[in-house]
Protein backbone atom coordinates (compact mmCIF):
# COMPACT_ATOMS: atom_id res chain seq x y z
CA UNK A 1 -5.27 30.01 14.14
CA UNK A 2 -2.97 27.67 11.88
CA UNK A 3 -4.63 24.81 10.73
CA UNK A 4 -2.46 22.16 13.21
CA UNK A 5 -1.75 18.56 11.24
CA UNK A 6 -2.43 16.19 13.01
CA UNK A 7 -0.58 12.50 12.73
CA UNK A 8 -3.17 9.32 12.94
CA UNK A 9 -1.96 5.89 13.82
CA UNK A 10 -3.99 3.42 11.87
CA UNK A 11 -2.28 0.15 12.49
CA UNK A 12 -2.63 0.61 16.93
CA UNK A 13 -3.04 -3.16 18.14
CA UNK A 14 -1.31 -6.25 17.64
CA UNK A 15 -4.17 -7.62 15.64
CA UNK A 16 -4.41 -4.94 13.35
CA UNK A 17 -0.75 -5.44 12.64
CA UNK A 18 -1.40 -9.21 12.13
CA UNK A 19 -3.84 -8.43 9.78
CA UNK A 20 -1.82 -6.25 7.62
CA UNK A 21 1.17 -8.74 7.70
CA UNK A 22 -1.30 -11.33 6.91
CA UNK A 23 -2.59 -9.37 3.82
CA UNK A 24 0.87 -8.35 2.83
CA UNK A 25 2.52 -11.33 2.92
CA UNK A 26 -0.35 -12.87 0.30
CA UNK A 27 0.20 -10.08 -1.85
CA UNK A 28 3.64 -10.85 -1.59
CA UNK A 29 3.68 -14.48 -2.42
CA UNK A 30 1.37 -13.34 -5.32
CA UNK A 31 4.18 -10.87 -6.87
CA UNK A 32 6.75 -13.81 -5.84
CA UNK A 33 5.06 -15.70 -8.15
CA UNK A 34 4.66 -13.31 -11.02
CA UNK A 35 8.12 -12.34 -10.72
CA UNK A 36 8.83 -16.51 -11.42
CA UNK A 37 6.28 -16.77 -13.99
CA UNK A 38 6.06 -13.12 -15.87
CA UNK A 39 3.56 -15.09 -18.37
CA UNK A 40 0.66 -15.56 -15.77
CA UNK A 41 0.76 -12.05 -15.74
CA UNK A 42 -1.73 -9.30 -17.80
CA UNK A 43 -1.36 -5.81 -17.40
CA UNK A 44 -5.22 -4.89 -16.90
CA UNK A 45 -6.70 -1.43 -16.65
CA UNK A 46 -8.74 -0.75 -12.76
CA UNK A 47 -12.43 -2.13 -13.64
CA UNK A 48 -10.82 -4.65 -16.55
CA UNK A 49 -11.25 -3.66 -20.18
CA UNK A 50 -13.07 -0.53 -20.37
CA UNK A 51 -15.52 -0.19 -23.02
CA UNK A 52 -17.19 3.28 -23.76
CA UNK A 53 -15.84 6.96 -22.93
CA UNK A 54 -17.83 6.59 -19.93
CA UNK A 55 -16.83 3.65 -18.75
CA UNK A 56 -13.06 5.10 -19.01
CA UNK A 57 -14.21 8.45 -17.47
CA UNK A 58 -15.46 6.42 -14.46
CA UNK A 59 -12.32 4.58 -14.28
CA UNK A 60 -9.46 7.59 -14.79
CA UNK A 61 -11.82 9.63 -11.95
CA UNK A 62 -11.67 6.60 -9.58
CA UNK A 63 -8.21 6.72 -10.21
CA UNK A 64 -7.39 9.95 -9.30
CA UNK A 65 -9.08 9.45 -5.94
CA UNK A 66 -6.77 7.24 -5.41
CA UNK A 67 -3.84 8.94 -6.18
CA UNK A 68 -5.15 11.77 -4.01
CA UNK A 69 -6.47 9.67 -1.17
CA UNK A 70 -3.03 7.71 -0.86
CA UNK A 71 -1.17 11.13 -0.79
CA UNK A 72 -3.22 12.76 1.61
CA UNK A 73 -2.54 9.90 3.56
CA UNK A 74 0.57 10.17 3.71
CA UNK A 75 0.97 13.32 5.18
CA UNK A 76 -0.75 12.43 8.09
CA UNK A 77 0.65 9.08 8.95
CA UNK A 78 4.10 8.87 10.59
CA UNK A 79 6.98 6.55 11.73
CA UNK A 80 6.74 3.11 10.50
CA UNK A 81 3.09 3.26 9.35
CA UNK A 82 4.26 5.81 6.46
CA UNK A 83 6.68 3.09 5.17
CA UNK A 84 4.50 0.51 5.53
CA UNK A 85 1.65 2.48 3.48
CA UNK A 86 4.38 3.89 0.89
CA UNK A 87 5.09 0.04 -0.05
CA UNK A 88 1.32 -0.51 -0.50
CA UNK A 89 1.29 2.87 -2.74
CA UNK A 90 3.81 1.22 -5.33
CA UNK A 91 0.30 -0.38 -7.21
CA UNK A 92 -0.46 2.66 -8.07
CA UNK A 93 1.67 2.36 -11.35
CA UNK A 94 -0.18 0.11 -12.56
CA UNK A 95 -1.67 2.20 -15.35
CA UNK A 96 1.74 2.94 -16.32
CA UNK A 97 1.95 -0.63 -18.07
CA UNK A 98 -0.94 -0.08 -19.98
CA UNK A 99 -0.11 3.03 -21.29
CA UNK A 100 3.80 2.17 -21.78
CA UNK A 101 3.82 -1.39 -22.54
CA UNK A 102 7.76 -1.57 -22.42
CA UNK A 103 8.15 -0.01 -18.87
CA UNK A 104 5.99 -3.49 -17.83
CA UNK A 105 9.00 -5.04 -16.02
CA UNK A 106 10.64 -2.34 -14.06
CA UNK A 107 6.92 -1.63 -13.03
CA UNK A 108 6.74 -4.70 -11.95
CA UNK A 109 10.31 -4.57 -9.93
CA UNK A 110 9.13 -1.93 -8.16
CA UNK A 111 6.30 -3.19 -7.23
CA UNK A 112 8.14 -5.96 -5.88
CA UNK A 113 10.37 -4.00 -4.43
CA UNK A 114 7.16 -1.86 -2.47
CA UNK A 115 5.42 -4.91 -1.52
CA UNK A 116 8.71 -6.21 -0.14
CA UNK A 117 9.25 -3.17 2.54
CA UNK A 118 5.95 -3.20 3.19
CA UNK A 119 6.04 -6.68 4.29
CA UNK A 120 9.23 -5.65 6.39
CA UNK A 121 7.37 -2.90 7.86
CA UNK A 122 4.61 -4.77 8.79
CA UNK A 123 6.61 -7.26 10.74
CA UNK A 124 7.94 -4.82 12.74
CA UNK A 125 5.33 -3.14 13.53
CA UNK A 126 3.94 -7.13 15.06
CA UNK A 127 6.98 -7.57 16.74
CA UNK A 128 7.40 -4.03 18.05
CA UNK A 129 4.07 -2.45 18.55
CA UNK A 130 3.45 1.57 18.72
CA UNK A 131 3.18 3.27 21.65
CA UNK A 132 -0.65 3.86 21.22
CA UNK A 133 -1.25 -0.06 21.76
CA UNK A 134 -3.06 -0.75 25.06
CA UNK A 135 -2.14 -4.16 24.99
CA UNK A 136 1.53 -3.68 24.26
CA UNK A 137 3.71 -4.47 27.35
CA UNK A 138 6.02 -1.73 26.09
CA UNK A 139 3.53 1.43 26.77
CA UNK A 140 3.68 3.48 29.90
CA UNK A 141 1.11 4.28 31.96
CA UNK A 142 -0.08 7.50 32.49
CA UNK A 143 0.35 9.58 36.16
């Protein structure tokens, strides 16, 4: 037998959606803000400063997981969850200012620009709830 993929809907009731939009839109305000004011901004590594080879160990392993975690995910997710996730995923390059400096700003745009759909995405998913919500007036029943 082929190993079947199955999709997963993680954001399935109204509440869970308000909760995402909730946390989206404060990370949004947040990169509003350090889009307005670049100097309030420091490019940090994951855990802060790491000091020690083990201490950067822990933190380039951690961040792989990530990066492996957030693809994986993606596979399985569909519709309007995958571009509400794929927005989220922009943080991911946030290593990339560390180790290039002078790619800082367009970093930072897309971030922005992530954050931004994301926060899109999320409000439609509020106003216009998946299928799989049993408290959605727009779901069928089943015969």
């Amino acid at each position: 037998m082929a190993n079947a993929v199955r999709s997963v809907c993680l954001i399935t009731t109204r509440l869970r959606a308000a909760v995402a939009l909730g946390l989206t839109a404060y990370v949004f305000a947040l990169s509003v803000r350090d889009e307005v004011h670049p100097a309030h901004t420091k490019p940090t590594s994951l855990f802060g400063a790491p000091h020690g080879w083990l201490a950067i160990v822990v933190s380039i392993a951690f961040y792989g997981y990530l990066c492996w975690l957030s693809f994986r995910s993606l596979s399985l997710i569909k519709g309007r969850e995958r571009l509400f996730f794929v927005g989220w995923f922009g943080f991911l390059l946030s290593p990339v200012k560390i180790i290039r400096p002078e790619w800082a700003a367009l970093v930072e745009d897309l971030q922005f620009f992530g954050i931004t759909v994301s926060l899109i995405a999320a409000l439609s998913l509020l106003m216009y709830p998946s299928a799989a919500d049993p408290d959605s007036a727009l779901t069928q029943p089943e015969l």
